[in-house]
C-alpha atoms as a PDB file:
ATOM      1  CA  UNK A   1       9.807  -7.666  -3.442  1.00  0.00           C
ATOM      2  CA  UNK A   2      11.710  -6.033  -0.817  1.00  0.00           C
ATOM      3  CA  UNK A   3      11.301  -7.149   2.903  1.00  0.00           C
ATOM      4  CA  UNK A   4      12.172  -5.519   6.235  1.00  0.00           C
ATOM      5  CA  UNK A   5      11.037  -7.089   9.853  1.00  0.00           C
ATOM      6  CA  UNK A   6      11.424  -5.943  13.514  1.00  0.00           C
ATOM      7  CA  UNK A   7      10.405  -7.345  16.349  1.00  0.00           C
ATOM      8  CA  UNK A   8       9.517  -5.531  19.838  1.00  0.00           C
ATOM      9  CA  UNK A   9       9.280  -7.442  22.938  1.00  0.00           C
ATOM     10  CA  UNK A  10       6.538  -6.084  25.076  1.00  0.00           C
ATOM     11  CA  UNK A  11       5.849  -6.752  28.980  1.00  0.00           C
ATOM     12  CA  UNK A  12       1.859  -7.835  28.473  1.00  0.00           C
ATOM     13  CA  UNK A  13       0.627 -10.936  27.528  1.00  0.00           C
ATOM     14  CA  UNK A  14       0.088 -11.813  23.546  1.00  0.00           C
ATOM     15  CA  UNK A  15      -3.764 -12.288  23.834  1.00  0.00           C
ATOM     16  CA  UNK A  16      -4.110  -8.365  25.681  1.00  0.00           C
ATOM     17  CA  UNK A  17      -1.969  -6.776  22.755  1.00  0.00           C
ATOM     18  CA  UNK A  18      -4.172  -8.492  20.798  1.00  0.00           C
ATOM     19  CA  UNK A  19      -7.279  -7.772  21.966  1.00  0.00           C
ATOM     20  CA  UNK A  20      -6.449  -3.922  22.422  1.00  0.00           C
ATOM     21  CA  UNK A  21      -5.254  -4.048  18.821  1.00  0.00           C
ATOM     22  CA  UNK A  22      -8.964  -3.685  18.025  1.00  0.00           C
ATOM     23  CA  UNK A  23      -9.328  -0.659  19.840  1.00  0.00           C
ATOM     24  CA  UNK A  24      -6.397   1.163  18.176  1.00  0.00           C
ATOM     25  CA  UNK A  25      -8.951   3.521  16.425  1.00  0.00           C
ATOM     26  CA  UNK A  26      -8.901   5.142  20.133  1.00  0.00           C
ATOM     27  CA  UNK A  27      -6.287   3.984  22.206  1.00  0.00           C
ATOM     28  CA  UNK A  28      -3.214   5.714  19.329  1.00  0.00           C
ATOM     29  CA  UNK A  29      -5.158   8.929  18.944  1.00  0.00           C
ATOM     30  CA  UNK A  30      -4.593   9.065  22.998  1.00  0.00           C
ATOM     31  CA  UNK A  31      -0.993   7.822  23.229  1.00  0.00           C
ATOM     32  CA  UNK A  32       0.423   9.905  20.227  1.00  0.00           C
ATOM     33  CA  UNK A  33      -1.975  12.598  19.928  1.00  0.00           C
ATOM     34  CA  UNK A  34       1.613  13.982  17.647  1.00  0.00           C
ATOM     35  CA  UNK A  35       1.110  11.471  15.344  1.00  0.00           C
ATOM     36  CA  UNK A  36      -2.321  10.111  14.795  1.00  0.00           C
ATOM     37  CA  UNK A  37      -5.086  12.964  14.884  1.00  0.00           C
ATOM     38  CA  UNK A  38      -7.776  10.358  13.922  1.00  0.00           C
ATOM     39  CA  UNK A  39      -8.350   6.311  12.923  1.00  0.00           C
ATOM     40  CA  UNK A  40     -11.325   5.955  11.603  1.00  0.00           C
ATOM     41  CA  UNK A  41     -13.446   2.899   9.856  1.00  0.00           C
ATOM     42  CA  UNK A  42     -14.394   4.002   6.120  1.00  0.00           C
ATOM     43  CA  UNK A  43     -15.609   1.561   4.111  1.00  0.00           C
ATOM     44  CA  UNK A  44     -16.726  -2.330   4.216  1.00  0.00           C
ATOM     45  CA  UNK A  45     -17.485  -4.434   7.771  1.00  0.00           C
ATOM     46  CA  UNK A  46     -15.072  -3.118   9.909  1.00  0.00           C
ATOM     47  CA  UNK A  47     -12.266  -5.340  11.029  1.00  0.00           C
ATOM     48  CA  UNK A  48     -12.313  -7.789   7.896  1.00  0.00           C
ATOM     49  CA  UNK A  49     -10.436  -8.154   4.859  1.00  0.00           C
ATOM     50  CA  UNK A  50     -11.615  -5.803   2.102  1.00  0.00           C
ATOM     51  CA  UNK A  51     -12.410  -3.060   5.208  1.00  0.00           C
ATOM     52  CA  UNK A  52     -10.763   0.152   5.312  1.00  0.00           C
ATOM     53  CA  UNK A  53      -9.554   2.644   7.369  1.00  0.00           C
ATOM     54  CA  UNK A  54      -7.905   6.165   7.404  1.00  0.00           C
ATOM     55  CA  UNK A  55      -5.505   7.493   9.633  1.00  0.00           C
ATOM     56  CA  UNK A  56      -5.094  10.871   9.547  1.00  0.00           C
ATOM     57  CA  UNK A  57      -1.308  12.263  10.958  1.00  0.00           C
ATOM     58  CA  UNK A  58      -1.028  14.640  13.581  1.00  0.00           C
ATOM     59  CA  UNK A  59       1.265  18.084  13.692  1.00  0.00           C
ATOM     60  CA  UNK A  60       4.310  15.868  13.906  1.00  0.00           C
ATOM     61  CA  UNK A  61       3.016  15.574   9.419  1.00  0.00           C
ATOM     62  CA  UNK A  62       2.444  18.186   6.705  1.00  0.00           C
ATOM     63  CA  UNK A  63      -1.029  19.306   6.928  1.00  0.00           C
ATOM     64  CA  UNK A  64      -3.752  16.863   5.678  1.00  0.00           C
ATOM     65  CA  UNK A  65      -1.388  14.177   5.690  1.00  0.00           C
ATOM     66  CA  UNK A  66      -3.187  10.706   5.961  1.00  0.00           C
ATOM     67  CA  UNK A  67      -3.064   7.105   4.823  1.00  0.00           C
ATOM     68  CA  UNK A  68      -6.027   4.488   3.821  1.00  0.00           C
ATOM     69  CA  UNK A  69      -5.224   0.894   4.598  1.00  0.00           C
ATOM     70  CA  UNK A  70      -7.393  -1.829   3.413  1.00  0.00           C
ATOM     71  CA  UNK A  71      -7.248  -5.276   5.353  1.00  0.00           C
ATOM     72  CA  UNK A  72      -5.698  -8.280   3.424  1.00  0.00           C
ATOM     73  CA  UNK A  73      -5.671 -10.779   5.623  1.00  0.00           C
ATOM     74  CA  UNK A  74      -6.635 -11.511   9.447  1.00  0.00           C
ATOM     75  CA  UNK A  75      -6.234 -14.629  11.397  1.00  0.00           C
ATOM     76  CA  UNK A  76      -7.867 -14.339  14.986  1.00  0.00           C
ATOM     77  CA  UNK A  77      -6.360 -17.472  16.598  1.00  0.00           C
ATOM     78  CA  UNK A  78      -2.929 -16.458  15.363  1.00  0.00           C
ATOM     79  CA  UNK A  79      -3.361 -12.749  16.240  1.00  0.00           C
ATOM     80  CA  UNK A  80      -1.888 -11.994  12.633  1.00  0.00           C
ATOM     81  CA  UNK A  81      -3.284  -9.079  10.243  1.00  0.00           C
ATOM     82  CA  UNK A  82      -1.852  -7.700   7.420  1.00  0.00           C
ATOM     83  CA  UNK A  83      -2.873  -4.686   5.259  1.00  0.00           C
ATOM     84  CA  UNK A  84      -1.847  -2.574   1.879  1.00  0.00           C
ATOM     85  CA  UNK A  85      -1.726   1.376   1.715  1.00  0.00           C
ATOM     86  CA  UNK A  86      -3.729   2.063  -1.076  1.00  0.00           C
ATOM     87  CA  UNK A  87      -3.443   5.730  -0.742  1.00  0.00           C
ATOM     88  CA  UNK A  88      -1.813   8.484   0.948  1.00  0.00           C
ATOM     89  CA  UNK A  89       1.270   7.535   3.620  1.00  0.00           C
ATOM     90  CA  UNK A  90       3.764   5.839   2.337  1.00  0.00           C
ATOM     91  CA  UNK A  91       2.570   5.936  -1.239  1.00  0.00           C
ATOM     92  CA  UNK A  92       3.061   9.587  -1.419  1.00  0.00           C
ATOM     93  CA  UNK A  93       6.534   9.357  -0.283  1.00  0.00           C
ATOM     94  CA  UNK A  94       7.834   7.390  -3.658  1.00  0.00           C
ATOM     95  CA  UNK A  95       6.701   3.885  -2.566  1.00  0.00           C
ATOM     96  CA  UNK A  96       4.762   2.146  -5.351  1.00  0.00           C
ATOM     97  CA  UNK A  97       3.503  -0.785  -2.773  1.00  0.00           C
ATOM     98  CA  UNK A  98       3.706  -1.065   0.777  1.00  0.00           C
ATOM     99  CA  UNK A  99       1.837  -4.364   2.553  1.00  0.00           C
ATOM    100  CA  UNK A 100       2.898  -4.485   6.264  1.00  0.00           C
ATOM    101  CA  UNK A 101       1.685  -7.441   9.053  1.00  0.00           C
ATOM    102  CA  UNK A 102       1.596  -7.355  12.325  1.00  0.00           C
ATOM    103  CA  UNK A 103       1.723 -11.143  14.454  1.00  0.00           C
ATOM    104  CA  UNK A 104       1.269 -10.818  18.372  1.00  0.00           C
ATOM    105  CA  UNK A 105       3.822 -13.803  19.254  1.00  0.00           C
ATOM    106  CA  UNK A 106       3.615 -15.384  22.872  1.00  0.00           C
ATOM    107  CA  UNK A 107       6.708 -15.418  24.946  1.00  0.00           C
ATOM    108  CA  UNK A 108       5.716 -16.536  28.150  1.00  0.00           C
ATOM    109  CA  UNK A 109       2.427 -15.942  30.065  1.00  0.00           C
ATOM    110  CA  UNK A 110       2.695 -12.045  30.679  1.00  0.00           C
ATOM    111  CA  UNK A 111       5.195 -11.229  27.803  1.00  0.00           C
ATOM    112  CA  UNK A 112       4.533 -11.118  23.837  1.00  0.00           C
ATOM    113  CA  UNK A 113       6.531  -9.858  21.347  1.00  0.00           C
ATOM    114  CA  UNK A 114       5.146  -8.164  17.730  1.00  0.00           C
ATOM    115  CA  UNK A 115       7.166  -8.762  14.363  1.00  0.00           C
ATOM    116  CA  UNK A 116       6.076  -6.490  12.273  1.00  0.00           C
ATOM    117  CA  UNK A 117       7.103  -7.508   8.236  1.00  0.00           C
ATOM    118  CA  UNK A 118       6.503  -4.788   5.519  1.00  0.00           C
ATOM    119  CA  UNK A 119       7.039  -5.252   1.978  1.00  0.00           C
ATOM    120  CA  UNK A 120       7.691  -2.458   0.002  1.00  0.00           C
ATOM    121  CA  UNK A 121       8.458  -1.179  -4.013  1.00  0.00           C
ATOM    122  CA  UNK A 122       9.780   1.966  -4.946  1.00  0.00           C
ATOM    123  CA  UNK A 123      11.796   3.106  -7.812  1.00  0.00           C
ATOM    124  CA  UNK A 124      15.196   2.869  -8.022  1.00  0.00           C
ATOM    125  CA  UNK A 125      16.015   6.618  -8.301  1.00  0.00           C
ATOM    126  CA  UNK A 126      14.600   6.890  -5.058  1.00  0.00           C
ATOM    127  CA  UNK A 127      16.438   4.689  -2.979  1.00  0.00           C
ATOM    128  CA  UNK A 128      18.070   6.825  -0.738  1.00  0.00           C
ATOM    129  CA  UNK A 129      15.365   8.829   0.353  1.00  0.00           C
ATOM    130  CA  UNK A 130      13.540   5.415   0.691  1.00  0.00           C
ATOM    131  CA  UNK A 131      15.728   4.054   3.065  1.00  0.00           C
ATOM    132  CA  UNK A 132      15.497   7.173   5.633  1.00  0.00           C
ATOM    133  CA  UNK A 133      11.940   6.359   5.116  1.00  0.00           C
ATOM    134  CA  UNK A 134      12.322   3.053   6.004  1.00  0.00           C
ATOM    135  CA  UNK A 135      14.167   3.775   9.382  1.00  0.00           C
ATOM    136  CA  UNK A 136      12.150   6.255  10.569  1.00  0.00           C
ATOM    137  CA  UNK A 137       9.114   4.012   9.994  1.00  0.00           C
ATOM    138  CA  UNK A 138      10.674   1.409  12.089  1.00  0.00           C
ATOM    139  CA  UNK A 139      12.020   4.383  15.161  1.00  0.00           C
ATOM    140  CA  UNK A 140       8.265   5.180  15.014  1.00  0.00           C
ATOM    141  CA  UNK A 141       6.632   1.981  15.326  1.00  0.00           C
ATOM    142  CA  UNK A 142       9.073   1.262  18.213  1.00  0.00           C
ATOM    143  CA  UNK A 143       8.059   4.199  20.090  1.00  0.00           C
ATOM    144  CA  UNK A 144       4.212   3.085  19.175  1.00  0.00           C
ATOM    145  CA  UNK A 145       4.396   0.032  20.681  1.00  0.00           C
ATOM    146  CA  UNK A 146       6.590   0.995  23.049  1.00  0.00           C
ATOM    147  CA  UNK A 147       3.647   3.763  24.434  1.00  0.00           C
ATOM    148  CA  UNK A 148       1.091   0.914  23.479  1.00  0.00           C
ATOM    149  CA  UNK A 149       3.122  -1.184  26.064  1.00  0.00           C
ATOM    150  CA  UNK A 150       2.934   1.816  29.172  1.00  0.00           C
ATOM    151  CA  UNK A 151      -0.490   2.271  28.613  1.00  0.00           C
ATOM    152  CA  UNK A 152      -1.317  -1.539  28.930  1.00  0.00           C
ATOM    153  CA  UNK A 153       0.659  -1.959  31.441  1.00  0.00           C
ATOM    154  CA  UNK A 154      -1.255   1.776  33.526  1.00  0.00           C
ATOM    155  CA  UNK A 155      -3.454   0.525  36.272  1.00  0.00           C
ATOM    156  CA  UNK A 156      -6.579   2.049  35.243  1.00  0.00           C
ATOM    157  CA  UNK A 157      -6.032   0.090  31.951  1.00  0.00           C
ATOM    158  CA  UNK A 158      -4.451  -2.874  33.370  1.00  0.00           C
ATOM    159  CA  UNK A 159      -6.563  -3.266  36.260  1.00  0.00           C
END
Protein backbone atom coordinates (compact mmCIF):
# COMPACT_ATOMS: atom_id res chain seq x y z
CA UNK A 1 0.00 0.00 0.00
CA UNK A 2 1.10 3.39 -0.69
CA UNK A 3 2.96 5.46 2.05
CA UNK A 4 3.65 9.18 2.50
CA UNK A 5 5.31 10.75 5.92
CA UNK A 6 6.14 14.32 7.10
CA UNK A 7 7.46 15.42 9.94
CA UNK A 8 6.96 19.01 11.69
CA UNK A 9 9.23 20.16 14.31
CA UNK A 10 7.34 22.07 16.90
CA UNK A 11 8.78 24.50 19.76
CA UNK A 12 6.74 22.65 22.88
CA UNK A 13 7.67 19.77 24.58
CA UNK A 14 6.44 16.09 23.23
CA UNK A 15 4.38 15.24 26.42
CA UNK A 16 2.21 18.99 26.02
CA UNK A 17 1.45 18.16 22.22
CA UNK A 18 0.46 15.17 23.52
CA UNK A 19 -1.60 15.88 26.13
CA UNK A 20 -3.47 18.76 24.15
CA UNK A 21 -3.94 16.18 21.41
CA UNK A 22 -6.87 15.04 23.57
CA UNK A 23 -8.46 18.21 23.54
CA UNK A 24 -8.40 18.65 19.73
CA UNK A 25 -12.27 18.25 19.70
CA UNK A 26 -11.96 22.09 20.95
CA UNK A 27 -8.74 23.48 20.61
CA UNK A 28 -8.97 22.97 16.09
CA UNK A 29 -12.52 24.26 15.98
CA UNK A 30 -10.75 27.55 17.66
CA UNK A 31 -7.51 27.69 15.65
CA UNK A 32 -9.10 26.96 12.14
CA UNK A 33 -12.56 27.90 12.62
CA UNK A 34 -12.01 27.74 8.19
CA UNK A 35 -11.50 24.34 8.38
CA UNK A 36 -13.01 22.39 11.19
CA UNK A 37 -16.67 23.65 12.08
CA UNK A 38 -17.01 20.78 14.64
CA UNK A 39 -15.04 17.41 16.23
CA UNK A 40 -17.21 15.59 17.87
CA UNK A 41 -17.18 11.95 19.78
CA UNK A 42 -19.91 9.59 18.03
CA UNK A 43 -19.80 6.31 18.88
CA UNK A 44 -17.87 3.78 21.39
CA UNK A 45 -15.65 5.04 24.71
CA UNK A 46 -14.18 7.97 23.52
CA UNK A 47 -10.47 8.02 22.98
CA UNK A 48 -10.02 4.12 22.37
CA UNK A 49 -9.68 1.96 19.53
CA UNK A 50 -13.03 1.06 17.95
CA UNK A 51 -14.24 4.95 19.04
CA UNK A 52 -15.28 7.34 16.54
CA UNK A 53 -15.41 10.68 15.70
CA UNK A 54 -16.69 13.20 13.03
CA UNK A 55 -15.21 16.20 11.89
CA UNK A 56 -17.24 18.30 10.13
CA UNK A 57 -15.21 20.99 7.50
CA UNK A 58 -15.65 24.51 7.70
CA UNK A 59 -16.43 27.17 4.63
CA UNK A 60 -12.91 26.58 3.42
CA UNK A 61 -15.20 22.72 2.12
CA UNK A 62 -18.31 22.14 0.00
CA UNK A 63 -21.22 22.30 2.21
CA UNK A 64 -21.81 19.29 4.58
CA UNK A 65 -18.48 18.13 3.96
CA UNK A 66 -17.22 15.84 6.88
CA UNK A 67 -15.15 12.79 7.70
CA UNK A 68 -15.68 9.82 10.44
CA UNK A 69 -12.47 8.37 11.77
CA UNK A 70 -12.48 5.35 13.87
CA UNK A 71 -9.37 4.74 16.24
CA UNK A 72 -7.07 1.74 15.33
CA UNK A 73 -4.57 1.89 17.52
CA UNK A 74 -3.29 4.16 20.57
CA UNK A 75 -0.23 3.81 22.61
CA UNK A 76 -0.15 6.40 25.60
CA UNK A 77 3.51 6.01 26.66
CA UNK A 78 4.59 6.38 23.05
CA UNK A 79 2.15 9.24 22.28
CA UNK A 80 1.27 7.25 18.97
CA UNK A 81 -2.46 6.94 17.51
CA UNK A 82 -3.50 5.92 14.38
CA UNK A 83 -6.97 5.92 12.72
CA UNK A 84 -8.97 4.84 9.28
CA UNK A 85 -11.59 7.17 7.46
CA UNK A 86 -14.37 5.05 7.16
CA UNK A 87 -16.52 7.62 5.59
CA UNK A 88 -16.69 10.93 4.14
CA UNK A 89 -13.08 13.01 3.68
CA UNK A 90 -10.81 11.49 1.87
CA UNK A 91 -12.96 8.58 0.81
CA UNK A 92 -15.15 10.78 -1.17
CA UNK A 93 -12.34 12.21 -3.03
CA UNK A 94 -11.43 8.69 -4.96
CA UNK A 95 -9.41 7.14 -2.08
CA UNK A 96 -10.53 3.55 -1.40
CA UNK A 97 -8.43 3.47 2.12
CA UNK A 98 -6.80 6.04 3.98
CA UNK A 99 -5.15 5.00 7.68
CA UNK A 100 -3.01 7.97 8.92
CA UNK A 101 -0.79 8.04 12.53
CA UNK A 102 0.30 10.57 14.30
CA UNK A 103 3.70 9.89 16.92
CA UNK A 104 4.63 12.99 19.20
CA UNK A 105 8.60 12.34 19.03
CA UNK A 106 10.86 14.09 21.77
CA UNK A 107 13.64 16.27 20.61
CA UNK A 108 14.93 17.83 23.51
CA UNK A 109 13.12 18.99 26.70
CA UNK A 110 10.91 21.91 25.20
CA UNK A 111 10.92 20.72 21.49
CA UNK A 112 8.95 17.63 19.82
CA UNK A 113 8.48 16.91 16.50
CA UNK A 114 5.12 14.91 14.89
CA UNK A 115 5.59 12.38 11.86
CA UNK A 116 2.59 11.96 10.61
CA UNK A 117 2.45 8.46 8.13
CA UNK A 118 -0.76 7.94 5.99
CA UNK A 119 -1.41 5.06 3.91
CA UNK A 120 -3.58 5.40 1.21
CA UNK A 121 -5.42 3.28 -2.02
CA UNK A 122 -7.02 4.76 -4.81
CA UNK A 123 -7.53 3.68 -8.29
CA UNK A 124 -5.26 4.06 -10.81
CA UNK A 125 -7.34 6.32 -13.13
CA UNK A 126 -7.24 8.67 -10.48
CA UNK A 127 -3.82 9.28 -9.81
CA UNK A 128 -3.37 12.63 -10.71
CA UNK A 129 -6.05 14.15 -8.98
CA UNK A 130 -4.82 11.94 -6.03
CA UNK A 131 -1.62 13.36 -5.81
CA UNK A 132 -2.91 17.18 -5.58
CA UNK A 133 -4.86 15.57 -2.89
CA UNK A 134 -2.07 14.30 -1.32
CA UNK A 135 -0.12 17.69 -1.18
CA UNK A 136 -2.64 19.71 -0.11
CA UNK A 137 -3.31 17.28 2.76
CA UNK A 138 0.21 17.60 3.82
CA UNK A 139 0.22 22.04 3.21
CA UNK A 140 -2.79 21.66 5.57
CA UNK A 141 -1.59 19.61 8.27
CA UNK A 142 1.53 21.86 8.31
CA UNK A 143 -0.40 24.89 8.83
CA UNK A 144 -2.47 22.73 11.64
CA UNK A 145 0.24 22.04 13.58
CA UNK A 146 1.89 24.88 12.82
CA UNK A 147 -1.36 27.05 14.57
CA UNK A 148 -1.45 24.05 17.13
CA UNK A 149 2.22 25.15 17.89
CA UNK A 150 1.23 29.32 18.42
CA UNK A 151 -1.49 28.49 20.46
CA UNK A 152 0.64 26.22 22.83
CA UNK A 153 3.13 28.28 22.88
CA UNK A 154 0.16 31.78 23.84
CA UNK A 155 0.59 32.66 27.44
CA UNK A 156 -2.83 32.18 28.56
CA UNK A 157 -2.38 28.58 27.23
CA UNK A 158 1.15 28.16 28.06
CA UNK A 159 1.11 29.70 31.31
Amino acid sequence: MPTTKQEIELDVAAAVVWKSLKDQHTIFPKIAPQVFSSIEHVEGPDGVPGSVRKITFGPIAPPGSYVKEKILAIDMEKYSVTSEEIEGGHLNQGFNKWVHNINVLPVSDSKSKLVLTTEYEYSDSKASENSKVLETTKEGLTQLFKGFEGYLKSPEVAA
